[in-house]
Protein backbone atom coordinates (compact mmCIF):
# COMPACT_ATOMS: atom_id res chain seq x y z
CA UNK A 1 0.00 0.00 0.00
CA UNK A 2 2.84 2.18 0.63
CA UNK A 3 4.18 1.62 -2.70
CA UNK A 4 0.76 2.48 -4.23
CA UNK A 5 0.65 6.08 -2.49
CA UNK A 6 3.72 6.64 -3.32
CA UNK A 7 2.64 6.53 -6.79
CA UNK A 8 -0.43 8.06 -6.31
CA UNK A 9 1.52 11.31 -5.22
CA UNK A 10 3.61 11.65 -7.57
CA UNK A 11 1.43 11.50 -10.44
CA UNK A 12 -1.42 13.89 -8.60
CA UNK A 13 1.93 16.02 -8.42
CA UNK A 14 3.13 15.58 -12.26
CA UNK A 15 -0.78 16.59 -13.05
CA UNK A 16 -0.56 19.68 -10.59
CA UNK A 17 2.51 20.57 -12.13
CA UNK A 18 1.19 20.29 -15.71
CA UNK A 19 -1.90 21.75 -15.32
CA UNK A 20 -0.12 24.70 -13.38
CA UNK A 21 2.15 25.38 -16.62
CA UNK A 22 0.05 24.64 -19.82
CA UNK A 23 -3.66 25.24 -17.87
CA UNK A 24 -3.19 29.09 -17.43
CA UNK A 25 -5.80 31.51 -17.72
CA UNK A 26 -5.50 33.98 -20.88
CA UNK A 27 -6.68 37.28 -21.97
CA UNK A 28 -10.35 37.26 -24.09
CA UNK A 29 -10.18 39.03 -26.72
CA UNK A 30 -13.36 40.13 -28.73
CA UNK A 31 -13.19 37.49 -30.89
CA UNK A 32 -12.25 34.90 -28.21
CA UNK A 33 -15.65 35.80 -27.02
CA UNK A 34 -17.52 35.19 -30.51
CA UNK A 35 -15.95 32.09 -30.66
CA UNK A 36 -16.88 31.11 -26.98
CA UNK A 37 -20.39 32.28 -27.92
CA UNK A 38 -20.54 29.79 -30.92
CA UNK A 39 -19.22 26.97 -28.68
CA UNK A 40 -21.65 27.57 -25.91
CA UNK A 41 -19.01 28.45 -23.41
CA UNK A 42 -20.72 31.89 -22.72
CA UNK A 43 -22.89 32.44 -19.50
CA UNK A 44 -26.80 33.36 -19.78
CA UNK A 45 -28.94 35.25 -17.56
CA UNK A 46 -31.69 33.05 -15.10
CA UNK A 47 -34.48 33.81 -14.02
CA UNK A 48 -33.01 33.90 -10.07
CA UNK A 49 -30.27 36.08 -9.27
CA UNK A 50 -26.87 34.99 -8.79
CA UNK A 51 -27.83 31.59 -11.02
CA UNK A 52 -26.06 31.05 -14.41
CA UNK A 53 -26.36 28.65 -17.37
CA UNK A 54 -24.67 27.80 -20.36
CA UNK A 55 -25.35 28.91 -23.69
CA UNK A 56 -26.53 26.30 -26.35
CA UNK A 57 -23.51 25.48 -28.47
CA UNK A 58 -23.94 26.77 -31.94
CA UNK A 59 -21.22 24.67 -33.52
CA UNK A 60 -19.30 21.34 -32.13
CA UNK A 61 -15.46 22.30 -31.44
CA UNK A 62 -13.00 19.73 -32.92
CA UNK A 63 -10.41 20.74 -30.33
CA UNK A 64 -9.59 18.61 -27.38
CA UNK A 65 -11.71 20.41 -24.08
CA UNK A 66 -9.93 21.12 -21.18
CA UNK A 67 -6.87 23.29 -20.85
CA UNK A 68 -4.49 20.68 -19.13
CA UNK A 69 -5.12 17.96 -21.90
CA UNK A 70 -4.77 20.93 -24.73
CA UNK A 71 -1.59 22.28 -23.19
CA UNK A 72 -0.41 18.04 -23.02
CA UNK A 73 -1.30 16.90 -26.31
CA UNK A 74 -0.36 20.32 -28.06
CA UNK A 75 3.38 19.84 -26.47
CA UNK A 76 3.63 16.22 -27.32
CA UNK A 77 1.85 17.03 -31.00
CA UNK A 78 -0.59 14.45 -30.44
CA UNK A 79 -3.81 16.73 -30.31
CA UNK A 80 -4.94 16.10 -34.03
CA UNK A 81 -4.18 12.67 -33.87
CA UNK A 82 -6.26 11.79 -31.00
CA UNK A 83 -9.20 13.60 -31.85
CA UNK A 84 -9.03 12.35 -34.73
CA UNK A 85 -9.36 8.72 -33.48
CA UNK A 86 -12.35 9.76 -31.30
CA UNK A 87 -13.92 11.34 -34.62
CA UNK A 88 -13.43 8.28 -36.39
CA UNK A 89 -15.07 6.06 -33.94
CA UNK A 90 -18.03 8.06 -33.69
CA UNK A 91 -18.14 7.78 -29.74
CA UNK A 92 -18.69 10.89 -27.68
CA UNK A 93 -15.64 11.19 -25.63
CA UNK A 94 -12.88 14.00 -25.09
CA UNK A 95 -9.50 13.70 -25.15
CA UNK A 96 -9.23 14.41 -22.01
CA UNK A 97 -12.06 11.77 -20.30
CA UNK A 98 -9.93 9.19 -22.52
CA UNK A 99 -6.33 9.70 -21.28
CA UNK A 100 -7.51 9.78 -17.92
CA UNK A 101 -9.36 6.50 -18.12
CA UNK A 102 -5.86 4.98 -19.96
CA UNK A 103 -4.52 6.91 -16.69
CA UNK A 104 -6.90 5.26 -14.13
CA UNK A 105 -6.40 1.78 -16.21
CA UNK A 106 -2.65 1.29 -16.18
CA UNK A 107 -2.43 2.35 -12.27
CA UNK A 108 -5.12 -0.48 -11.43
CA UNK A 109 -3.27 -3.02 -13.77
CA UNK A 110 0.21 -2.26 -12.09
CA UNK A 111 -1.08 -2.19 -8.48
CA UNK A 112 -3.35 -5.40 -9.06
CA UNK A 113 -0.07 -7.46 -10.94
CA UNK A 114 2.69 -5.50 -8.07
CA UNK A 115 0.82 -6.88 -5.10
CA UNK A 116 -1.37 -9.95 -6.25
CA UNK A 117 1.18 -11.74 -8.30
CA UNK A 118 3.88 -14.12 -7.32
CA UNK A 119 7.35 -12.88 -6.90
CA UNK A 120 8.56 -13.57 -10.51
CA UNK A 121 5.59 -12.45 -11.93
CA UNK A 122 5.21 -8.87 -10.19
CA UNK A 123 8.25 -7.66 -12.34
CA UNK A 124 5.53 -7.72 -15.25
CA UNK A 125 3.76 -5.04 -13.21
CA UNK A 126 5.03 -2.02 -16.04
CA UNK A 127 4.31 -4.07 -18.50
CA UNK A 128 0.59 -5.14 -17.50
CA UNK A 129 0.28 -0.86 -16.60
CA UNK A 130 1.49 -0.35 -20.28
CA UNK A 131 -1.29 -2.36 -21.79
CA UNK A 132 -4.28 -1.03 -19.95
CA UNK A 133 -3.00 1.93 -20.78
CA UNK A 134 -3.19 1.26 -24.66
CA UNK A 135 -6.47 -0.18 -23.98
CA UNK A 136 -9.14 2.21 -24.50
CA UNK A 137 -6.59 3.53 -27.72
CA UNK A 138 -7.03 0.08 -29.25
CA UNK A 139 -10.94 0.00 -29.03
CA UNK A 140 -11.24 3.38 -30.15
CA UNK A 141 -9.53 1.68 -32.96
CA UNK A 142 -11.30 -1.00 -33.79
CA UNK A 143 -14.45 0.97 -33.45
CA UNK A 144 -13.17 3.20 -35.65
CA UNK A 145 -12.27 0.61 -38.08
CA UNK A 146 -15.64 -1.12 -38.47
CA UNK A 147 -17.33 2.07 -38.40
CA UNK A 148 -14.81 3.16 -41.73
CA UNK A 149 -15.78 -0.09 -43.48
CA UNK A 150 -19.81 0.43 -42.70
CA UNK A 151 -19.37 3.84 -44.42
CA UNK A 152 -17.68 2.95 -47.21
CA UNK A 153 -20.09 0.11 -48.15
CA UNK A 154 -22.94 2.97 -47.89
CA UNK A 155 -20.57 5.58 -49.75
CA UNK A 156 -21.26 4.69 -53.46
CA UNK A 157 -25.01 4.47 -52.82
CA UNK A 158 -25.11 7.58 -51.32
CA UNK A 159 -23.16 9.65 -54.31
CA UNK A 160 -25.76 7.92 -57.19
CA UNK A 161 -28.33 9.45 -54.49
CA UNK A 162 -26.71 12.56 -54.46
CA UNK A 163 -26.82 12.56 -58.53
CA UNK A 164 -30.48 11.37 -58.88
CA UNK A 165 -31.17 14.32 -56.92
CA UNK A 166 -29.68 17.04 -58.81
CA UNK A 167 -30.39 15.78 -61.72
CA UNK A 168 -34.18 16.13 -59.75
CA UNK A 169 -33.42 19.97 -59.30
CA UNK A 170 -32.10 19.68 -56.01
CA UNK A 171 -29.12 21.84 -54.94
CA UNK A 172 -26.00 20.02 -54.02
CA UNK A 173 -26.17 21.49 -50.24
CA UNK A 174 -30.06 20.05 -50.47
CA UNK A 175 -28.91 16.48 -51.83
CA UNK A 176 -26.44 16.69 -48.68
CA UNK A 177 -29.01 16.68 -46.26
CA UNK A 178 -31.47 14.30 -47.61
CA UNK A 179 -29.03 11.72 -47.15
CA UNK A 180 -29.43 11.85 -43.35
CA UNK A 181 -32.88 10.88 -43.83
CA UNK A 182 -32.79 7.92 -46.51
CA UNK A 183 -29.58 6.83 -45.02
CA UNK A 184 -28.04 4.87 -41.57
CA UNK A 185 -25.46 5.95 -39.38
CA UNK A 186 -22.33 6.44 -39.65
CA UNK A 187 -22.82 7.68 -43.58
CA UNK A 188 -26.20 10.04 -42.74
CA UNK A 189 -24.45 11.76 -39.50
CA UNK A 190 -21.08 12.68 -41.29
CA UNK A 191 -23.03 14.09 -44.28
CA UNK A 192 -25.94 15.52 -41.99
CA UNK A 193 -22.80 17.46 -39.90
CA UNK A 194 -21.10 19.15 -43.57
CA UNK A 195 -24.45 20.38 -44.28
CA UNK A 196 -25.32 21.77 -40.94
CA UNK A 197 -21.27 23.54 -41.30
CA UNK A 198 -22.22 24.97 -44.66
CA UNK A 199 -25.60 25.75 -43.36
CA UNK A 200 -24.57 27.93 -40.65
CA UNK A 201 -22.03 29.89 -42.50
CA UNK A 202 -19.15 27.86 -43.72
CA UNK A 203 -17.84 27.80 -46.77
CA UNK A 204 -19.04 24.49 -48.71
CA UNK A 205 -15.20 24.41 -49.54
CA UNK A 206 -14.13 24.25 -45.79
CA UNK A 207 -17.16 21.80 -45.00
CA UNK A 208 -16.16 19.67 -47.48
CA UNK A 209 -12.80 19.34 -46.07
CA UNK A 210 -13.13 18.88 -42.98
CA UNK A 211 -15.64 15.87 -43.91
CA UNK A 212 -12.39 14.50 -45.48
CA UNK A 213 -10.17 14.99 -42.30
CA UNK A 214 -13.38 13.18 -40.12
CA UNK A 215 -13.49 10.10 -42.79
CA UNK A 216 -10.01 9.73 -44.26
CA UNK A 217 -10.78 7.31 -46.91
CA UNK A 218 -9.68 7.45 -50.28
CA UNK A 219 -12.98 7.49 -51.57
CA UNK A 220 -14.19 10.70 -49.66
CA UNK A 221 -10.86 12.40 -50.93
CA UNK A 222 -12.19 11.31 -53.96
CA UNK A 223 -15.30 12.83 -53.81
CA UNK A 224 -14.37 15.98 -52.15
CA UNK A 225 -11.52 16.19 -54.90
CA UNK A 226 -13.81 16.05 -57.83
CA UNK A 227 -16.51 18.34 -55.94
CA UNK A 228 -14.14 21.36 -55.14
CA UNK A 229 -12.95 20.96 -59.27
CA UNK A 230 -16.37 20.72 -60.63
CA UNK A 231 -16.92 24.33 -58.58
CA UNK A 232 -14.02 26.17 -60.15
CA UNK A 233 -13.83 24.26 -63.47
CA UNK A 234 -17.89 23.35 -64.20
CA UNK A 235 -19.74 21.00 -65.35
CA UNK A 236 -22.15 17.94 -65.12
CA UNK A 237 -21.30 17.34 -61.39
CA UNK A 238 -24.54 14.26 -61.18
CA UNK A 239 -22.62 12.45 -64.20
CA UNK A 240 -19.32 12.99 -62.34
CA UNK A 241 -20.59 11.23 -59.29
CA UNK A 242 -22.23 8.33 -61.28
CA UNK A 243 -19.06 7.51 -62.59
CA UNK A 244 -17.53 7.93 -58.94
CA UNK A 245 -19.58 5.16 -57.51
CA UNK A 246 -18.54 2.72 -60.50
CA UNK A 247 -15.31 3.49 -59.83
CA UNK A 248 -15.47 2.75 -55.98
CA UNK A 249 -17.54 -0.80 -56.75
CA UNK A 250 -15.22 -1.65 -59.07
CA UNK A 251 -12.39 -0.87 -56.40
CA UNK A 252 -14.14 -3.28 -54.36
CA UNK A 253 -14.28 -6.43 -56.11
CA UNK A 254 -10.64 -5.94 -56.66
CA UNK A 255 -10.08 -5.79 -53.65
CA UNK A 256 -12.20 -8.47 -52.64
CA UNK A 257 -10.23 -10.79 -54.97
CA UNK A 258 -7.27 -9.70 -53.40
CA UNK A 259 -8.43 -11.00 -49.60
CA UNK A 260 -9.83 -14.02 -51.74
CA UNK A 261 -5.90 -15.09 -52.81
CA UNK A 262 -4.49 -13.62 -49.90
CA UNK A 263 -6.56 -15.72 -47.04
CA UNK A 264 -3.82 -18.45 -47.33
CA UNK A 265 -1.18 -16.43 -46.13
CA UNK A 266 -3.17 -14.28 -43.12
CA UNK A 267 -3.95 -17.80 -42.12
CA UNK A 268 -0.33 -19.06 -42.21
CA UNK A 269 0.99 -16.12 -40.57
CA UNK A 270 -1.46 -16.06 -37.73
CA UNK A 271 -0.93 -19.81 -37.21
CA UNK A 272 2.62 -19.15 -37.11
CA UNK A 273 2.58 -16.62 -34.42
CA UNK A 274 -0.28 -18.85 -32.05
CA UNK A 275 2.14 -22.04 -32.34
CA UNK A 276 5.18 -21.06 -29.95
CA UNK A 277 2.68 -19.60 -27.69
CA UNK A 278 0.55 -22.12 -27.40
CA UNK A 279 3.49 -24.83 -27.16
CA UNK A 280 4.70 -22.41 -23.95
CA UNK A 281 1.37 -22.74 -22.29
CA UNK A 282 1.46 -26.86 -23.10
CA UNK A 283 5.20 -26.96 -21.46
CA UNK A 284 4.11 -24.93 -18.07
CA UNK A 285 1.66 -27.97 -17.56
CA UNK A 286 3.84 -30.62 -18.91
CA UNK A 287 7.04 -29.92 -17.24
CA UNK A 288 7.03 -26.87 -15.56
CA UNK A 289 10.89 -27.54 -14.23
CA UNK A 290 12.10 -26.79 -17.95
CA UNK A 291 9.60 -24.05 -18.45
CA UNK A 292 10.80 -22.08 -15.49
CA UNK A 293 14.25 -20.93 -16.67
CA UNK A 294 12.35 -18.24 -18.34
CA UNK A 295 10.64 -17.05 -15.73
CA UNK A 296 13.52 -17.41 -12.76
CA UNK A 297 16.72 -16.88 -14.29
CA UNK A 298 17.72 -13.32 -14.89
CA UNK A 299 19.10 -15.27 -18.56
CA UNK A 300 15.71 -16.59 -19.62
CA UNK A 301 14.15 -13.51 -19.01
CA UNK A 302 16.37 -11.53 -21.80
CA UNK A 303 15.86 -14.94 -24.12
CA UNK A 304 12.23 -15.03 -23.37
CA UNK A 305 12.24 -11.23 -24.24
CA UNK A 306 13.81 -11.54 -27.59
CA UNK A 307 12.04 -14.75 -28.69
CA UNK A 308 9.06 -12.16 -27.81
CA UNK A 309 10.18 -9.96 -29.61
CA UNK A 310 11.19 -11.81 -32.65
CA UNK A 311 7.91 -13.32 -32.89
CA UNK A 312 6.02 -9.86 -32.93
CA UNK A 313 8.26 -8.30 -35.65
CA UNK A 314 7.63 -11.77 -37.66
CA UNK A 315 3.92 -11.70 -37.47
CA UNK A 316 4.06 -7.89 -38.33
CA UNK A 317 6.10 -8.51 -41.08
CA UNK A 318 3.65 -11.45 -42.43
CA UNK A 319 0.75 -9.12 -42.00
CA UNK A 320 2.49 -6.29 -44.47
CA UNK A 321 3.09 -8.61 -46.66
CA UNK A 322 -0.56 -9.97 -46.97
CA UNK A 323 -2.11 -6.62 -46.84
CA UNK A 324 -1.91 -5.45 -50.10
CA UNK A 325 -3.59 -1.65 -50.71
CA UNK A 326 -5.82 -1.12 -53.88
């Protein structure tokens, strides 16, 4: 327990200390105050005195909140990236709820390893904190992932939609936000949040980019790359994006073929990289005696390591090989 407050302390003191230096107070400015307005971070008068409330926000910031996980991220140039893998999972966390649940996470894992574990095992207490701290990064991820490959099966639907309705007389910003209603989530929200940019002010130029950024799939880039030309250069923008969406199905059965001829090997490599593992686990049943070097000897721990290792730079190696990009 002693070891545990010690900890405790010093990272409540490495936050106080971080917060103290990048969480500092500045000067408003006028248009500081618009723009706090627009997020909703402006006070309104109550009905009672002395009671405040927030403002509605006008417009979703894309910022991490909070001025200790800004001044953080922004230091280590992480801020895009992780907001960007919140955006892409389509979960409504902040950047800063996030690293202090990877925070919370790797202290429990390192206490509950340090003091429950055998005395071999306990040395495995930074590594167990390391992992639940990459935790909630890796779901984000995955969510993120299967949410990508739900909107790009919707995505060439969607643009002969958006071409069957100009060619209706629709506007393009109109076509935009029909798709939230003949369309599921994720594709309807992403589109339904452009036109609700462009509708409250922003340029369709800027809207359409920062779709882009929020689904970065070569498709979108696509899309938004043929959209901003068809504006400067003209055009028949609805035959454009009928020929778009051939393109992307066609792009798909390629790549479908690919995974087709490629299953052998994703097989092969992840049968490679279960075998020595699951030979280990057979030997600490079988004859633990031999098994143990690894885990006593100060030797078999740096052989265990490499083998380790080894095995993860294999299996990362098989998997680039296998994954081939259309």
């Amino acid at each position: 327990m002693v070891l545990a407050f010690i900890v405790f302390v010093i990272v409540m003191g490495l936050t106080l200390l971080l917060f103290t230096k990048f969480g500092g107070a500045s000067a408003k400015a006028d248009m500081e105050k618009i723009r706090a307005r627009l997020l909703g971070k402006t006070k309104v008068k109550a009905k009672k005195k002395g009671e405040g409330a927030d403002a509605p926000s006008l417009i979703k910031s894309d910022e991490p909140q909070g001025a200790f996980v800004v001044g953080v991220l922004k230091k280590l140039e992480l801020a895009e990236r992780v907001q960007g893998l919140i955006e892409r999972s389509g979960v409504r966390w902040t950047a800063q709820g996030l690293l202090q649940t990877s925070l919370g996470l790797a202290l429990v894992a390192f206490n509950v390893v340090w003091y429950l574990a055998s005395p071999p095992l306990d040395r495995f207490a930074w590594l167990a904190a390391a992992l639940a701290f990459c935790m909630p990064f890796t779901y984000l991820r995955r969510l993120g992932t299967k949410r990508m490959r739900r909107f790009e099966e919707q995505f060439p639907d969607s643009l002969e939609f958006v071409a069957r309705s100009m060619r209706a007389g629709h506007a393009f910003s109109v076509s935009l936000e029909m798709i939230h209603r003949e369309f599921a989530e994720p594709l309807s929200g992403e589109f339904r949040r452009t036109f609700d940019e462009q509708n409250l002010g922003l340029p369709l130029d800027i809207a359409l980019q920062n779709f882009a950024k929020r689904v970065p799939l070569l498709e979108v880039h696509f899309f938004v790359s043929a959209v901003l030309l068809q504006k400067r250069t003209g055009g028949n923008l609805a035959e454009l994006l009928d020929k778009l969406a051939y393109v992307i199905r066609e792009r798909f059965k390629l790549r479908g073929r690919i995974r087709a001829v490629s299953a052998h090997g994703r097989m092969t490599a992840s049968a490679l990289s279960i075998i020595p593992l699951v030979v280990a686990a057979m030997m600490f049943y079988v004859n633990p005696d031999y098994i143990s070097f690894f885990v006593k000897d100060e030797t078999g721990h740096v052989m265990a390591g490499v083998a380790i290792g080894f095995q993860v730079v294999g299996y990362l190696v098989m998997k680039h090989i296998v994954n081939i990009e259309v």
